[in-house]
N, C-alpha and C. Protein backbone atom coordinates (compact mmCIF):
# COMPACT_ATOMS: atom_id res chain seq x y z
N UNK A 1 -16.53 -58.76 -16.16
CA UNK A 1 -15.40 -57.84 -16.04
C UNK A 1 -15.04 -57.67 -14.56
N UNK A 2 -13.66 -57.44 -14.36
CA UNK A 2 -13.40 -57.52 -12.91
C UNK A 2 -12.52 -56.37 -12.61
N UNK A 3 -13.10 -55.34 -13.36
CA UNK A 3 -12.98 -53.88 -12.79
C UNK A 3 -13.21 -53.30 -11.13
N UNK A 4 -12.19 -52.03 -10.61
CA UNK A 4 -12.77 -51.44 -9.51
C UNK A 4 -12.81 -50.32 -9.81
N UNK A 5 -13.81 -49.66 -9.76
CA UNK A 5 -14.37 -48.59 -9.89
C UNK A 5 -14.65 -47.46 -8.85
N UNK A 6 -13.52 -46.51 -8.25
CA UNK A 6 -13.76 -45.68 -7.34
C UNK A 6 -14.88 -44.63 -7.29
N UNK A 7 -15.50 -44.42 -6.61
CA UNK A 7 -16.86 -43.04 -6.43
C UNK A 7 -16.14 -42.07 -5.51
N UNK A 8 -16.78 -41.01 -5.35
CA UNK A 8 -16.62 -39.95 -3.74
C UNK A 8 -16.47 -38.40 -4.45
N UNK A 9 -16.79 -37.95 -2.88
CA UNK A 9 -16.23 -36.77 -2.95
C UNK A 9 -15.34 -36.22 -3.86
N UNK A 10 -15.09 -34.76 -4.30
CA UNK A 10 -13.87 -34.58 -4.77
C UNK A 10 -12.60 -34.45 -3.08
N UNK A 11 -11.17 -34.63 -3.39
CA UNK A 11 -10.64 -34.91 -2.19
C UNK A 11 -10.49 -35.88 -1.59
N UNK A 12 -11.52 -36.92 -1.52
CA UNK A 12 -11.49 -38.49 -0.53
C UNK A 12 -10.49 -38.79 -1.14
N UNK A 13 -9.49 -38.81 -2.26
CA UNK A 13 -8.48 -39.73 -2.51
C UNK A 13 -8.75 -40.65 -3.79
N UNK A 14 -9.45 -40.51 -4.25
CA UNK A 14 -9.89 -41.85 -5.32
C UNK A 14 -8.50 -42.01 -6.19
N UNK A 15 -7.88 -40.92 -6.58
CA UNK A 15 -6.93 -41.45 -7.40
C UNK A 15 -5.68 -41.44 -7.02
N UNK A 16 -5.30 -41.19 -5.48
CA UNK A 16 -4.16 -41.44 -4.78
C UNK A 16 -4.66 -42.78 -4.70
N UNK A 17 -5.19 -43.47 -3.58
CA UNK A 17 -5.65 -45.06 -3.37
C UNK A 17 -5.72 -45.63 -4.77
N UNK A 18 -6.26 -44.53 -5.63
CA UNK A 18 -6.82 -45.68 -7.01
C UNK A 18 -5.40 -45.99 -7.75
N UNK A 19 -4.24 -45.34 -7.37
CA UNK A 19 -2.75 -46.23 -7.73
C UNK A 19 -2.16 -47.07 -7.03
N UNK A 20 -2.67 -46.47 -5.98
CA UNK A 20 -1.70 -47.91 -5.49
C UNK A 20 -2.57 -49.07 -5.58
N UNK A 21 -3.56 -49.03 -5.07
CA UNK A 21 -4.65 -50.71 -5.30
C UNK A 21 -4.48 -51.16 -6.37
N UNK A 22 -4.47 -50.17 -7.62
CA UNK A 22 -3.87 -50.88 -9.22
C UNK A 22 -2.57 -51.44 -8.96
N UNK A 23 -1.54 -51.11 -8.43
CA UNK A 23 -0.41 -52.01 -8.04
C UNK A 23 -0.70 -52.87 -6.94
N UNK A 24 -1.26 -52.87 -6.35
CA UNK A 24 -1.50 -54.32 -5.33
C UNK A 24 -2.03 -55.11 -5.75
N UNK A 25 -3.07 -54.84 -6.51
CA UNK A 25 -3.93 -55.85 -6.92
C UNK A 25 -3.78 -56.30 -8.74
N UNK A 26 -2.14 -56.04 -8.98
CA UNK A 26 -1.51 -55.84 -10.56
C UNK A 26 -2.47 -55.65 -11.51
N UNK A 27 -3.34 -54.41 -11.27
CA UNK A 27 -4.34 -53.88 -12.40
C UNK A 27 -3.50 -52.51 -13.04
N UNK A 28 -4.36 -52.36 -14.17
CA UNK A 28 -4.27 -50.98 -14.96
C UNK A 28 -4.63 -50.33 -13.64
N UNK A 29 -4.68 -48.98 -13.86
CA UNK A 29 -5.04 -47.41 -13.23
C UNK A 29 -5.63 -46.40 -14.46
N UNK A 30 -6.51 -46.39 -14.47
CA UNK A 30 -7.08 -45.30 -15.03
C UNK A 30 -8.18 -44.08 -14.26
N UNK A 31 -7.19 -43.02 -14.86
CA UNK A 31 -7.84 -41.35 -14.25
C UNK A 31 -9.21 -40.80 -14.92
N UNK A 32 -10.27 -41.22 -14.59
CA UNK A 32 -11.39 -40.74 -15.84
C UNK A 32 -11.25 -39.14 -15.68
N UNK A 33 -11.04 -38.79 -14.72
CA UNK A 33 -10.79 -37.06 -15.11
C UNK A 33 -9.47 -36.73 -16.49
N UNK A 34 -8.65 -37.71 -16.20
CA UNK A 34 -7.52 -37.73 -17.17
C UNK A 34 -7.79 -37.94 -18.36
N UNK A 35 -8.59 -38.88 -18.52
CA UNK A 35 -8.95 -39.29 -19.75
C UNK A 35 -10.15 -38.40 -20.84
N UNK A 36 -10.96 -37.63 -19.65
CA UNK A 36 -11.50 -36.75 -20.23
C UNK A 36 -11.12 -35.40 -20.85
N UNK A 37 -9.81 -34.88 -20.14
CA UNK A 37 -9.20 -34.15 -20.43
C UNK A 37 -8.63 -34.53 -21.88
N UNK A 38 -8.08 -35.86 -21.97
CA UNK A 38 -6.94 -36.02 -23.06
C UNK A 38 -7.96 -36.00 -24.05
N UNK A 39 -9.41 -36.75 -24.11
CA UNK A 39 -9.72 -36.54 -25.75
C UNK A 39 -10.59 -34.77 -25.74
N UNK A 40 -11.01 -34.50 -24.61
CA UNK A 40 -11.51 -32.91 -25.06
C UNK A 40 -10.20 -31.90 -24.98
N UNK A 41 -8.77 -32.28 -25.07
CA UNK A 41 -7.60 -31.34 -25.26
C UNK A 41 -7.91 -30.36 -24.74
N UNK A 42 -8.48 -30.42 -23.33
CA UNK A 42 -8.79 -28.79 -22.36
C UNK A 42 -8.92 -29.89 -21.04
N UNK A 43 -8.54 -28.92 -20.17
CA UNK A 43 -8.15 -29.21 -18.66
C UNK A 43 -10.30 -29.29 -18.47
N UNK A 44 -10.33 -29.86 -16.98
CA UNK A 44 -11.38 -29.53 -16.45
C UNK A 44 -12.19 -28.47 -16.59
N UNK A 45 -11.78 -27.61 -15.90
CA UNK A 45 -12.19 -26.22 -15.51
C UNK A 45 -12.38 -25.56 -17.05
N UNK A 46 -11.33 -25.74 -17.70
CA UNK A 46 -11.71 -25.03 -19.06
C UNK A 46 -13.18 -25.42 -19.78
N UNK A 47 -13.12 -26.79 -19.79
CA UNK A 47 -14.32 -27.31 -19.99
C UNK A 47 -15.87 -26.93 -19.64
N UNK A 48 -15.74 -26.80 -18.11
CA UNK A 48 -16.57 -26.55 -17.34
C UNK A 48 -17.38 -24.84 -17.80
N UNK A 49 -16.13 -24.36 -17.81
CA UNK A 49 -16.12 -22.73 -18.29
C UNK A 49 -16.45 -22.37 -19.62
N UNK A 50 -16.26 -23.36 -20.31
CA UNK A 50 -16.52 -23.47 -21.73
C UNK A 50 -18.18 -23.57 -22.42
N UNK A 51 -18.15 -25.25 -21.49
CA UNK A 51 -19.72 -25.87 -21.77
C UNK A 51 -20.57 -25.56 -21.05
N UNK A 52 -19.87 -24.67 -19.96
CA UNK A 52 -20.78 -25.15 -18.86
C UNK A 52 -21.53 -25.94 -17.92
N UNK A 53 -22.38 -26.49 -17.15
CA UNK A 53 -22.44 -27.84 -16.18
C UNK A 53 -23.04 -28.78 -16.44
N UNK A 54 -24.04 -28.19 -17.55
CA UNK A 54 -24.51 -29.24 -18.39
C UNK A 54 -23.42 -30.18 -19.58
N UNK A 55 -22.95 -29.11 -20.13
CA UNK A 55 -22.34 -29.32 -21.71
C UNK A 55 -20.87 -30.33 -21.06
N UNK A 56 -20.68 -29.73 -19.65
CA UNK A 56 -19.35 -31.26 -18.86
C UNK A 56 -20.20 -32.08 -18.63
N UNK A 57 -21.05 -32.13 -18.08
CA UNK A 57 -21.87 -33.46 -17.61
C UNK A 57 -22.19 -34.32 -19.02
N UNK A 58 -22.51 -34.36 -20.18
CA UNK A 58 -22.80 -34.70 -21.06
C UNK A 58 -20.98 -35.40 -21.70
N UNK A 59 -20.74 -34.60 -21.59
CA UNK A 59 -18.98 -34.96 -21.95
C UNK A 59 -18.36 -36.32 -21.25
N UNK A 60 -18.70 -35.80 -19.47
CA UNK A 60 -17.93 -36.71 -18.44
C UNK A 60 -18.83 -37.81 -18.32
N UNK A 61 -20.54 -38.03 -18.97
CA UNK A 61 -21.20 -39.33 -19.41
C UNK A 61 -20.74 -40.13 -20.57
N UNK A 62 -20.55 -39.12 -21.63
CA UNK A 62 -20.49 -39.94 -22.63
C UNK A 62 -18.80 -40.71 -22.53
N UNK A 63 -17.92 -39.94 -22.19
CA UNK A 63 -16.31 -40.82 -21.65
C UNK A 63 -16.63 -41.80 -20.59
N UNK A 64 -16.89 -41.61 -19.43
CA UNK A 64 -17.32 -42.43 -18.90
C UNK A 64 -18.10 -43.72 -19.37
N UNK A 65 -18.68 -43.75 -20.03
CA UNK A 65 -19.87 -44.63 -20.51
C UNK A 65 -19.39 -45.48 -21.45
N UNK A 66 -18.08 -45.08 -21.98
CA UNK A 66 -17.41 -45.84 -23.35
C UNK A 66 -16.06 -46.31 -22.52
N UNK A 67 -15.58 -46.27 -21.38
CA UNK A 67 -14.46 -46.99 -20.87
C UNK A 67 -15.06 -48.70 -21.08
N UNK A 68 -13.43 -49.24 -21.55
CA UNK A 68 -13.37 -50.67 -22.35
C UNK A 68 -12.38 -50.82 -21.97
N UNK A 69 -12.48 -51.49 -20.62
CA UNK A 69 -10.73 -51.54 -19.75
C UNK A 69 -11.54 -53.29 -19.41
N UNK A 70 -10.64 -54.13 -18.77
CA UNK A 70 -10.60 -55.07 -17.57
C UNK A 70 -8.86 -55.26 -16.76
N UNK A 71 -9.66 -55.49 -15.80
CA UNK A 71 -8.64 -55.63 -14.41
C UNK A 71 -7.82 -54.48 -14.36
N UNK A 72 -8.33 -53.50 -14.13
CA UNK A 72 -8.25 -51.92 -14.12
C UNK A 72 -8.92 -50.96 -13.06
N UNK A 73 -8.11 -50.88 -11.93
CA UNK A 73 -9.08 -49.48 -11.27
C UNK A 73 -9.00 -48.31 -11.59
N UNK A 74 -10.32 -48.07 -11.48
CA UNK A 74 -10.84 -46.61 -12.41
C UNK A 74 -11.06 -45.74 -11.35
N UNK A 75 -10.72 -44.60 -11.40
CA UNK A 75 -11.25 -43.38 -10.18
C UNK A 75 -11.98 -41.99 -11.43
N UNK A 76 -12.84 -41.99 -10.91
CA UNK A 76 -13.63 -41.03 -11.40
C UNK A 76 -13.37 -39.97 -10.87
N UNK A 77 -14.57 -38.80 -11.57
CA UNK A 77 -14.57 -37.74 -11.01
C UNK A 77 -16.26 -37.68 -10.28
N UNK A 78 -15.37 -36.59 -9.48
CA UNK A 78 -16.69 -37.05 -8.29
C UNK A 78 -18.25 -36.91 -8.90
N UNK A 79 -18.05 -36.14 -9.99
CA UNK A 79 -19.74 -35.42 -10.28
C UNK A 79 -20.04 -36.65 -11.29
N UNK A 80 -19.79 -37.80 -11.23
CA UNK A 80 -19.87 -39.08 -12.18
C UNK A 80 -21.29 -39.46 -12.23
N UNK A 81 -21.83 -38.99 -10.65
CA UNK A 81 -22.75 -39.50 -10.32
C UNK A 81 -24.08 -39.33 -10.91
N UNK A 82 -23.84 -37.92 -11.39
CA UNK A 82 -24.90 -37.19 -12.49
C UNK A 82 -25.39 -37.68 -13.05
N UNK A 83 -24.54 -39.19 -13.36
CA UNK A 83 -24.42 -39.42 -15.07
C UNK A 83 -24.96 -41.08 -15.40
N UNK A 84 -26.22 -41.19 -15.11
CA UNK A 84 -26.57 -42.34 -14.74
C UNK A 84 -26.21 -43.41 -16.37
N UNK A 85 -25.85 -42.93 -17.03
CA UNK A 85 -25.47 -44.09 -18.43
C UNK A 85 -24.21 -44.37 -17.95
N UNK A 86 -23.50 -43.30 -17.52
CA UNK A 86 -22.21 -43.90 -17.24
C UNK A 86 -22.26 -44.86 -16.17
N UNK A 87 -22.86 -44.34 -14.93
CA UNK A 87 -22.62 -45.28 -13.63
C UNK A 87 -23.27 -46.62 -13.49
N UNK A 88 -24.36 -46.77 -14.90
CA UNK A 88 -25.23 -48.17 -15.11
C UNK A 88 -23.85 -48.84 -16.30
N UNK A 89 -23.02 -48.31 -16.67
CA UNK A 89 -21.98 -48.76 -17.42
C UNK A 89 -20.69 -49.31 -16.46
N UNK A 90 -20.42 -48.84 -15.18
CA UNK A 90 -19.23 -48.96 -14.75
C UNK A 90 -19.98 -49.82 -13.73
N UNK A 91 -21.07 -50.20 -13.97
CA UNK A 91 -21.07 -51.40 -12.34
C UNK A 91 -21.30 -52.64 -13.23
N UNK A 92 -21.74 -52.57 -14.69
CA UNK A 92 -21.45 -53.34 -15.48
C UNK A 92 -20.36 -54.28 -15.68
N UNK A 93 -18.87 -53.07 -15.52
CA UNK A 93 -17.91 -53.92 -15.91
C UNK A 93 -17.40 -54.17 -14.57
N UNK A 94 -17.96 -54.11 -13.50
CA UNK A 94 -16.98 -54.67 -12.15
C UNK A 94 -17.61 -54.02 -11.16
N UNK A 95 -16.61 -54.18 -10.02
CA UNK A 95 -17.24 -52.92 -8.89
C UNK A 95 -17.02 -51.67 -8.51
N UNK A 96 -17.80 -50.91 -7.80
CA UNK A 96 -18.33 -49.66 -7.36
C UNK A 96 -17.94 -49.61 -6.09
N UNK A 97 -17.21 -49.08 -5.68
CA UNK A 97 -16.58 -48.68 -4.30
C UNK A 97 -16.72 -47.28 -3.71
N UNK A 98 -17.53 -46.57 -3.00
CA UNK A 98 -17.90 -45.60 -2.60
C UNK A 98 -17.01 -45.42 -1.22
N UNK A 99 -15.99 -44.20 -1.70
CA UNK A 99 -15.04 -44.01 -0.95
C UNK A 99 -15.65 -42.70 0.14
N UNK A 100 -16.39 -42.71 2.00
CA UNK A 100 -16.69 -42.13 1.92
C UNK A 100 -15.99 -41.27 3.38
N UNK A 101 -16.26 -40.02 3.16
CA UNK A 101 -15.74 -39.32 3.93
C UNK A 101 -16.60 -37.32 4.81
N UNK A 102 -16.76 -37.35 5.95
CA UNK A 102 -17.38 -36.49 6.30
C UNK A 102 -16.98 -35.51 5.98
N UNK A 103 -18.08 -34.54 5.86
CA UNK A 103 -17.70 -33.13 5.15
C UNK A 103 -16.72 -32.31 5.82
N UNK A 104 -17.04 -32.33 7.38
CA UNK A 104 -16.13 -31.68 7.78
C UNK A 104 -13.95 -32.34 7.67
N UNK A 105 -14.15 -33.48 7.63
CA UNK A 105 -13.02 -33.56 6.91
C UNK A 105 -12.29 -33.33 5.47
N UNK A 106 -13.72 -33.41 4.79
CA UNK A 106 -13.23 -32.59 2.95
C UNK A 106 -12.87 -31.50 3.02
N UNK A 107 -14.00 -31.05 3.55
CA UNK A 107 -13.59 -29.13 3.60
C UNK A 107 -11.72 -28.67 4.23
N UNK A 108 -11.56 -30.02 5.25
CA UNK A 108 -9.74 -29.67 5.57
C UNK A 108 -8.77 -29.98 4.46
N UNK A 109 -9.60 -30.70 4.09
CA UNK A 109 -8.75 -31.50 2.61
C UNK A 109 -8.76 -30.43 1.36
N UNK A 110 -10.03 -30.19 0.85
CA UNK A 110 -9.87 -29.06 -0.49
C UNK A 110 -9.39 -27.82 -0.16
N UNK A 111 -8.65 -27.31 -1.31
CA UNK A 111 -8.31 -25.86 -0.95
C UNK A 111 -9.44 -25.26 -2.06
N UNK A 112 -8.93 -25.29 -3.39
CA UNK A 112 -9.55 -24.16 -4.50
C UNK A 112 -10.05 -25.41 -5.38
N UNK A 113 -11.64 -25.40 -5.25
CA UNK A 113 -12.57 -26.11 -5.83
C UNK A 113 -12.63 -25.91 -6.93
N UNK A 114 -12.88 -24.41 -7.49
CA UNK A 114 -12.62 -23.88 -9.00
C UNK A 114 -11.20 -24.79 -9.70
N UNK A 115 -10.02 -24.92 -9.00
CA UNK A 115 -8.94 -25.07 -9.37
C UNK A 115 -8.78 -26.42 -9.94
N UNK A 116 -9.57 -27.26 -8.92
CA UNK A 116 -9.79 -28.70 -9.12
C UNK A 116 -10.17 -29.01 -10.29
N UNK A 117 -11.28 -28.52 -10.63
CA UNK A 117 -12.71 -28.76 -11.88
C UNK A 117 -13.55 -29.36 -10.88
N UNK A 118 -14.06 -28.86 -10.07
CA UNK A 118 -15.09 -29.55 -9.10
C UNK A 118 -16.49 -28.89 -9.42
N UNK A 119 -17.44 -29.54 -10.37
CA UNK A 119 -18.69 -29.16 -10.58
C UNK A 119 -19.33 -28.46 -9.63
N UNK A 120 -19.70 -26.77 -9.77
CA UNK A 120 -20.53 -26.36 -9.10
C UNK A 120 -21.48 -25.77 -9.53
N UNK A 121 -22.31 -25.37 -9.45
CA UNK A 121 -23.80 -24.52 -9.68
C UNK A 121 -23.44 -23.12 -8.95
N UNK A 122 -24.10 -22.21 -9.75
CA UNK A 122 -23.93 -20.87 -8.75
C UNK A 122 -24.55 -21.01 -7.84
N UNK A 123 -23.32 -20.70 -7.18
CA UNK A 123 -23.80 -20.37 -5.74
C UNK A 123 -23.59 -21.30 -4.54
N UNK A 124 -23.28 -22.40 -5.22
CA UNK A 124 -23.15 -23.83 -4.65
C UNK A 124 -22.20 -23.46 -3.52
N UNK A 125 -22.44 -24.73 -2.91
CA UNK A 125 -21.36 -24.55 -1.50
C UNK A 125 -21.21 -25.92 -1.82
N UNK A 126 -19.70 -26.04 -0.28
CA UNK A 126 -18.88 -27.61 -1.04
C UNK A 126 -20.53 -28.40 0.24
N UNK A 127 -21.13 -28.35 1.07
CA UNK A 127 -22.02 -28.86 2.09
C UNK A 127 -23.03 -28.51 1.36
N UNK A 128 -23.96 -28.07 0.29
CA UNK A 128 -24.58 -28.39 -0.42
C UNK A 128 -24.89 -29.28 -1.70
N UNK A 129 -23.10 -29.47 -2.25
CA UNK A 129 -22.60 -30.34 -2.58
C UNK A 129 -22.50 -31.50 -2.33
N UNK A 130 -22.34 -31.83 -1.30
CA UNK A 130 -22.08 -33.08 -0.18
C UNK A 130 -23.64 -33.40 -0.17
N UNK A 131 -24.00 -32.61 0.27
CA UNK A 131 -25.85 -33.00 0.27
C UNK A 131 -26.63 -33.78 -0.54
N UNK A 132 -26.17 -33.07 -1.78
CA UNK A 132 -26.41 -34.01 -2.99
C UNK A 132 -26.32 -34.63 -3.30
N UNK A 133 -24.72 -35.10 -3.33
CA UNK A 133 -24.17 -36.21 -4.28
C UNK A 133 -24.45 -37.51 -3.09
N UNK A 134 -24.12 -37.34 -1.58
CA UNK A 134 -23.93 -38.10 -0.94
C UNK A 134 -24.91 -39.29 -1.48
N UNK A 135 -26.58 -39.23 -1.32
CA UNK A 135 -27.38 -40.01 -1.90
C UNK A 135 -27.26 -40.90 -3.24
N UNK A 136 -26.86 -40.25 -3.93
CA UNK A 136 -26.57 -40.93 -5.43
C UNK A 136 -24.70 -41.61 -4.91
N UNK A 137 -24.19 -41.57 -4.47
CA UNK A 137 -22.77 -42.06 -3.76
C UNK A 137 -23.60 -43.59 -3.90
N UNK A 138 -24.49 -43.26 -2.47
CA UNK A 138 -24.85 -44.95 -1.67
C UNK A 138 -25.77 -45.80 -2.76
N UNK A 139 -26.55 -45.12 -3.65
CA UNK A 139 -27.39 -45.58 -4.40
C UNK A 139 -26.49 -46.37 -5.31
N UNK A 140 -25.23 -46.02 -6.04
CA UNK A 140 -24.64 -46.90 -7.12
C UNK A 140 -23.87 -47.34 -6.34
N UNK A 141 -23.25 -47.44 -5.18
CA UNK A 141 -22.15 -48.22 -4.94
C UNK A 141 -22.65 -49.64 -4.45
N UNK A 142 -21.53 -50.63 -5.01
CA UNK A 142 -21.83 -52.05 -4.65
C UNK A 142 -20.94 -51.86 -2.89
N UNK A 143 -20.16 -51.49 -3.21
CA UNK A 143 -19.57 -51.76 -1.52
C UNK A 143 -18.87 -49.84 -1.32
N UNK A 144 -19.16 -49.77 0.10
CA UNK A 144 -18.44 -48.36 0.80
C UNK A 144 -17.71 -48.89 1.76
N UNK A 145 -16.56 -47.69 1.86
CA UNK A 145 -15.78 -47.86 2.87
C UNK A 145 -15.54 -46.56 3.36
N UNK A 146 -15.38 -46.53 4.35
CA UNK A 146 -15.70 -45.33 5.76
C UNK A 146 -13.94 -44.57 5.92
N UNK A 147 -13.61 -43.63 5.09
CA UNK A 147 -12.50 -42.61 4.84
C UNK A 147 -12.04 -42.63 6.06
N UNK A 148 -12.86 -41.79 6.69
CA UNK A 148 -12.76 -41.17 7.96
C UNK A 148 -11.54 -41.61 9.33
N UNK A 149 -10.55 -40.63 9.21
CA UNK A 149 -9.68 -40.61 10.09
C UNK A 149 -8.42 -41.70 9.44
N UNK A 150 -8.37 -42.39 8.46
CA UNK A 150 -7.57 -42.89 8.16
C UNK A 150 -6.62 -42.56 6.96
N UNK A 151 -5.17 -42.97 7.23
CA UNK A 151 -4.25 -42.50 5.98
C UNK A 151 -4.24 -44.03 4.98
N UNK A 152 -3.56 -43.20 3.83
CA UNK A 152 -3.73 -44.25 2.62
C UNK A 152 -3.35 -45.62 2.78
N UNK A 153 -2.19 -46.22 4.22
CA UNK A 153 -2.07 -47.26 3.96
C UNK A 153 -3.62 -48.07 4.15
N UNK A 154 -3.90 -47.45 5.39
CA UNK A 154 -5.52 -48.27 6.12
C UNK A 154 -6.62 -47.81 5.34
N UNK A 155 -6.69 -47.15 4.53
CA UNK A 155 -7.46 -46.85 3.69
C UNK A 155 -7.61 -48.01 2.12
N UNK A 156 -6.81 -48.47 1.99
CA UNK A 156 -6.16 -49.17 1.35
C UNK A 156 -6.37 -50.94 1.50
N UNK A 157 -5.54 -50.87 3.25
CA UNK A 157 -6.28 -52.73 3.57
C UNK A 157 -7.91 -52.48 3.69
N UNK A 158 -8.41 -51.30 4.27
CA UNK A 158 -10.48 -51.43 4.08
C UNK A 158 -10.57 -52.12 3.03
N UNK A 159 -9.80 -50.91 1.70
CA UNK A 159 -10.33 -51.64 0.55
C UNK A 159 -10.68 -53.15 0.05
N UNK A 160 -9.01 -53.14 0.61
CA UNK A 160 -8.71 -55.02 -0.27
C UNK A 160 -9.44 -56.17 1.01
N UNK A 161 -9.79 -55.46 2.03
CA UNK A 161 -10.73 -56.28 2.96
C UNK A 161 -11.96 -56.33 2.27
N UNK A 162 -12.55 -55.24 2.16
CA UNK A 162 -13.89 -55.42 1.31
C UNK A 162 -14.12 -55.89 0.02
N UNK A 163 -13.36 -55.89 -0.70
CA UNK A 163 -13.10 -56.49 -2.36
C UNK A 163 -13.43 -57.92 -2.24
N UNK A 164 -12.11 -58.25 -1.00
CA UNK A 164 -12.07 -60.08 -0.83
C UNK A 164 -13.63 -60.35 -0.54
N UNK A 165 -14.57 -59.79 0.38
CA UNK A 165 -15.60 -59.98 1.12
C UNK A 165 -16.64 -60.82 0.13
């Protein structure tokens, strides 16, 4: 399968970049936050509020884990990483691109984390957050590319530089 599969932060961009690279590189685009929404007929956050962080994590594995796309970039949601059936499923069908970016530039980037559906734990902070996930980021990704300081076009040739590689 010759899937691309975006990782990151919530904020780095995965599904701004993850449209246009689907048009550069004439693939599908698929939103796994989107898609999770459409078969649980509740937004994120409702979800989250609903099931709670377990009862989404179990949700955003098992959708994740059943995508049956090719030549399709996929952008996840950032807490994907949780979800090791899914992320041993999506390097399966192609690659893993770990889109990455320093905290102190997320934090300029997010406004209302709640608003997003951005998995938190009480009490959580977005740099405890970052703490976490960062590790499991580098662990599944086949290739990263370094966010930092750049807009979507150059964000964009990294990509299709590293893809070709």
């Amino acid at each position: 399968m010759n899937n691309v599969t975006l990782i990151g932060m919530p904020g780095v961009g995965k599904s701004t970049l993850g449209v246009v690279l689907a048009k550069v590189l004439g693939y599908q685009f698929l939103d796994a936050d989107l898609l999770i929404q459409k078969q649980e007929k509740r937004r994120l956050y409702e979800i989250i509020d609903e099931e709670g962080t377990d009862g989404f994590m179990e949700i955003e594995n098992r959708v994740n884990a059943s995508i049956d796309v090719d030549s399709t970039v996929i952008a996840t949601g950032g807490s994907v990483v949780y979800c090791e059936e899914a992320m041993n499923h999506l390097k399966s069908i192609g690659k893993v691109v770990y889109l990455r970016l320093s905290l102190k530039e997320l934090s300029k980037r997010l406004g209302n984390l709640k608003g997003r559906g951005v998995l938190l734990k009480e009490g959580q902070t977005l740099k405890d957050l970052y703490e976490e996930r960062v590790p499991l980021y580098e662990k599944y990704a086949d290739l990263v590319v370094d966010e930092e300081g750049k807009d979507l076009e150059a964000s964009l040739q990294a990509v299709l530089e590293i893809l070709k590689g």
